[in-house]
Protein backbone atom coordinates (compact mmCIF):
# COMPACT_ATOMS: atom_id res chain seq x y z
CA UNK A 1 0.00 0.00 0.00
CA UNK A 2 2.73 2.37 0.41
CA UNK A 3 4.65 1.89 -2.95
CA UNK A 4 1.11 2.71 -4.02
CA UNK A 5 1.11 6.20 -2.25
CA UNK A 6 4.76 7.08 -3.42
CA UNK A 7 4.05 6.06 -6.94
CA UNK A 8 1.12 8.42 -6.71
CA UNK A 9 2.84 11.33 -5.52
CA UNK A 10 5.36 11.12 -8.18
CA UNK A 11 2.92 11.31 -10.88
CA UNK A 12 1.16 14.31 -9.36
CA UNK A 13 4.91 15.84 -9.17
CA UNK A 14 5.23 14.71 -12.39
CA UNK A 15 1.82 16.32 -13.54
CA UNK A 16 2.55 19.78 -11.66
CA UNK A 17 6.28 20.28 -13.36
CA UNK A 18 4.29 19.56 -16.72
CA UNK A 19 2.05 21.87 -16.57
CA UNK A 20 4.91 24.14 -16.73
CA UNK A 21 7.34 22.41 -19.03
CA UNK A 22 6.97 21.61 -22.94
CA UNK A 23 8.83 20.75 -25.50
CA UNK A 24 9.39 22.95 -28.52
CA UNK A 25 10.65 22.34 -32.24
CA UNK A 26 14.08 24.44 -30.89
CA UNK A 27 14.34 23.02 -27.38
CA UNK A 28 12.63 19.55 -27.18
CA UNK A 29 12.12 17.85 -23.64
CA UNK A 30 14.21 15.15 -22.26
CA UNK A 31 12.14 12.93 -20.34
CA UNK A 32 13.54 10.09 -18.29
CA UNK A 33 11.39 6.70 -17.44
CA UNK A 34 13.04 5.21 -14.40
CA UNK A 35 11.92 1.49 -12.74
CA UNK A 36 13.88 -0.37 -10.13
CA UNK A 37 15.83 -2.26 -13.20
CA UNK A 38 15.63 -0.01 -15.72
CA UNK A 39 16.34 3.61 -16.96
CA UNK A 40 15.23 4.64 -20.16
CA UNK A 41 15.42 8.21 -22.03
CA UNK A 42 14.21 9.97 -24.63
CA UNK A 43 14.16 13.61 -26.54
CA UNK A 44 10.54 14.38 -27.59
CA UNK A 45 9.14 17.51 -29.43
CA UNK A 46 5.55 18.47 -27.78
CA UNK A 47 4.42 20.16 -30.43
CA UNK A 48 3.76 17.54 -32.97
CA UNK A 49 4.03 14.44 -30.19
CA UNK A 50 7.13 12.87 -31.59
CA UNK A 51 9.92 10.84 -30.35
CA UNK A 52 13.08 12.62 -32.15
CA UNK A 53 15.49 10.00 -29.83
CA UNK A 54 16.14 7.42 -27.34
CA UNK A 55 18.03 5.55 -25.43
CA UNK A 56 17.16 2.52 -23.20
CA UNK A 57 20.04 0.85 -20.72
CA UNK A 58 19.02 -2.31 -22.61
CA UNK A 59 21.08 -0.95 -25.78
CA UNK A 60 23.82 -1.01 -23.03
CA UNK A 61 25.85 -4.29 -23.85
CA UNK A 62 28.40 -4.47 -21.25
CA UNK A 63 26.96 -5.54 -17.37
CA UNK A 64 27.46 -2.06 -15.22
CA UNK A 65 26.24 -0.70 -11.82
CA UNK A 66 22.96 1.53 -12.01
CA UNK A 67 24.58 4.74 -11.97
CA UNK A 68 27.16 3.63 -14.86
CA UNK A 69 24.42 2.39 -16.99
CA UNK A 70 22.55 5.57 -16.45
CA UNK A 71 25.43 7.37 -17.42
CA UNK A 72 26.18 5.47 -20.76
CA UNK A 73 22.06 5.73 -21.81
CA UNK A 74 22.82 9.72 -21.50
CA UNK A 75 26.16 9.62 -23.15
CA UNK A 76 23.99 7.21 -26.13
CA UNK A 77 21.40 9.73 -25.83
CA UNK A 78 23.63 12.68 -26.73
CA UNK A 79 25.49 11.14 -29.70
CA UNK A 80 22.02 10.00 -30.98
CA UNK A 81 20.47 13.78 -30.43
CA UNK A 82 23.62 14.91 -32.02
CA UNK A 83 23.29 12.72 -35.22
CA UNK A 84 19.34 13.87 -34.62
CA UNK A 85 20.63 17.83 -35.06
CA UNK A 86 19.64 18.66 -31.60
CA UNK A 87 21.70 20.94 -29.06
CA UNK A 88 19.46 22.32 -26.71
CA UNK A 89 16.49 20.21 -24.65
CA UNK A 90 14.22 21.32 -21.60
CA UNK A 91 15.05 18.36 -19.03
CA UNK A 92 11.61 16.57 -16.98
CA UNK A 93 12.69 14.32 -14.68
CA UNK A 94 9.58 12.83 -14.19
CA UNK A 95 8.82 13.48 -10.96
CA UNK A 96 12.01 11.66 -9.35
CA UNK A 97 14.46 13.30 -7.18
CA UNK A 98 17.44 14.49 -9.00
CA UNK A 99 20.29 12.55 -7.45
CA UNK A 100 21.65 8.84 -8.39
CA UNK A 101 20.58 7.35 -11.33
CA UNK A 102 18.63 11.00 -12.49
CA UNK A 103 21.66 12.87 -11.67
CA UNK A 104 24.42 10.38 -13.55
CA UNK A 105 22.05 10.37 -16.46
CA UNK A 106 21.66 14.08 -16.74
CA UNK A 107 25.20 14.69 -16.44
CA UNK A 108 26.26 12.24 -18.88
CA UNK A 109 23.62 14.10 -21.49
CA UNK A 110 25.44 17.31 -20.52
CA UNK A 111 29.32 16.35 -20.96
CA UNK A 112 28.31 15.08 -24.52
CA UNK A 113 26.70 18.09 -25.25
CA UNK A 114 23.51 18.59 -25.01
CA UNK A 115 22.73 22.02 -22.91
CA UNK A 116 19.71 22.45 -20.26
């Protein structure tokens, strides 16, 4: 019953930030889906509701810790948004906290050069 209660409060966090945050032609959101095995991200353009990139930690070949494997779907995220034309992204974190495998993630999109 509680999983139940934190899951729902993420997805009203996740409701409230996107009210306010939306993806544009010029600066697309980066959303990230995260479960207890899996971390998955992708660049989407609001406007039109399409998927412009992604990156799952199943495209991820070698066996790594969480936070590595989060960090090598946002490195494969930036090299395919790069190939994709696309510099700049609004990030939505879905409603998680930013630290761990968020945080690794989002700082692997940035060093490979995406900006947000």
């Amino acid at each position: 019953m509680k999983a139940a209660h934190k899951d729902a409060q993420r997805i009203h966090r996740h409701h409230r930030v996107r009210a306010r945050v939306k993806g544009t032609a010029e600066r697309p959101r980066l959303v990230i889906s995260r479960t207890l095995k899996h971390i998955a991200a992708q660049i989407i353009d609001d406007t039109v509701g399409r998927t412009l990139a992604a990156a799952l930690d199943t495209e991820i070949k070698e066996k790594k810790s969480g936070k590595e494997r989060a960090a090598a779907v946002g490195a494969l995220l930036a090299e395919k948004a790069k190939k994709a034309g696309i510099t700049q992204v609004v990030f939505d974190r879905g409603g998680h906290k930013y630290h761990g495998r968020v945080a690794a993630l989002a700082d692997a999109a940035r060093s490979g050069g995406l900006q947000f």
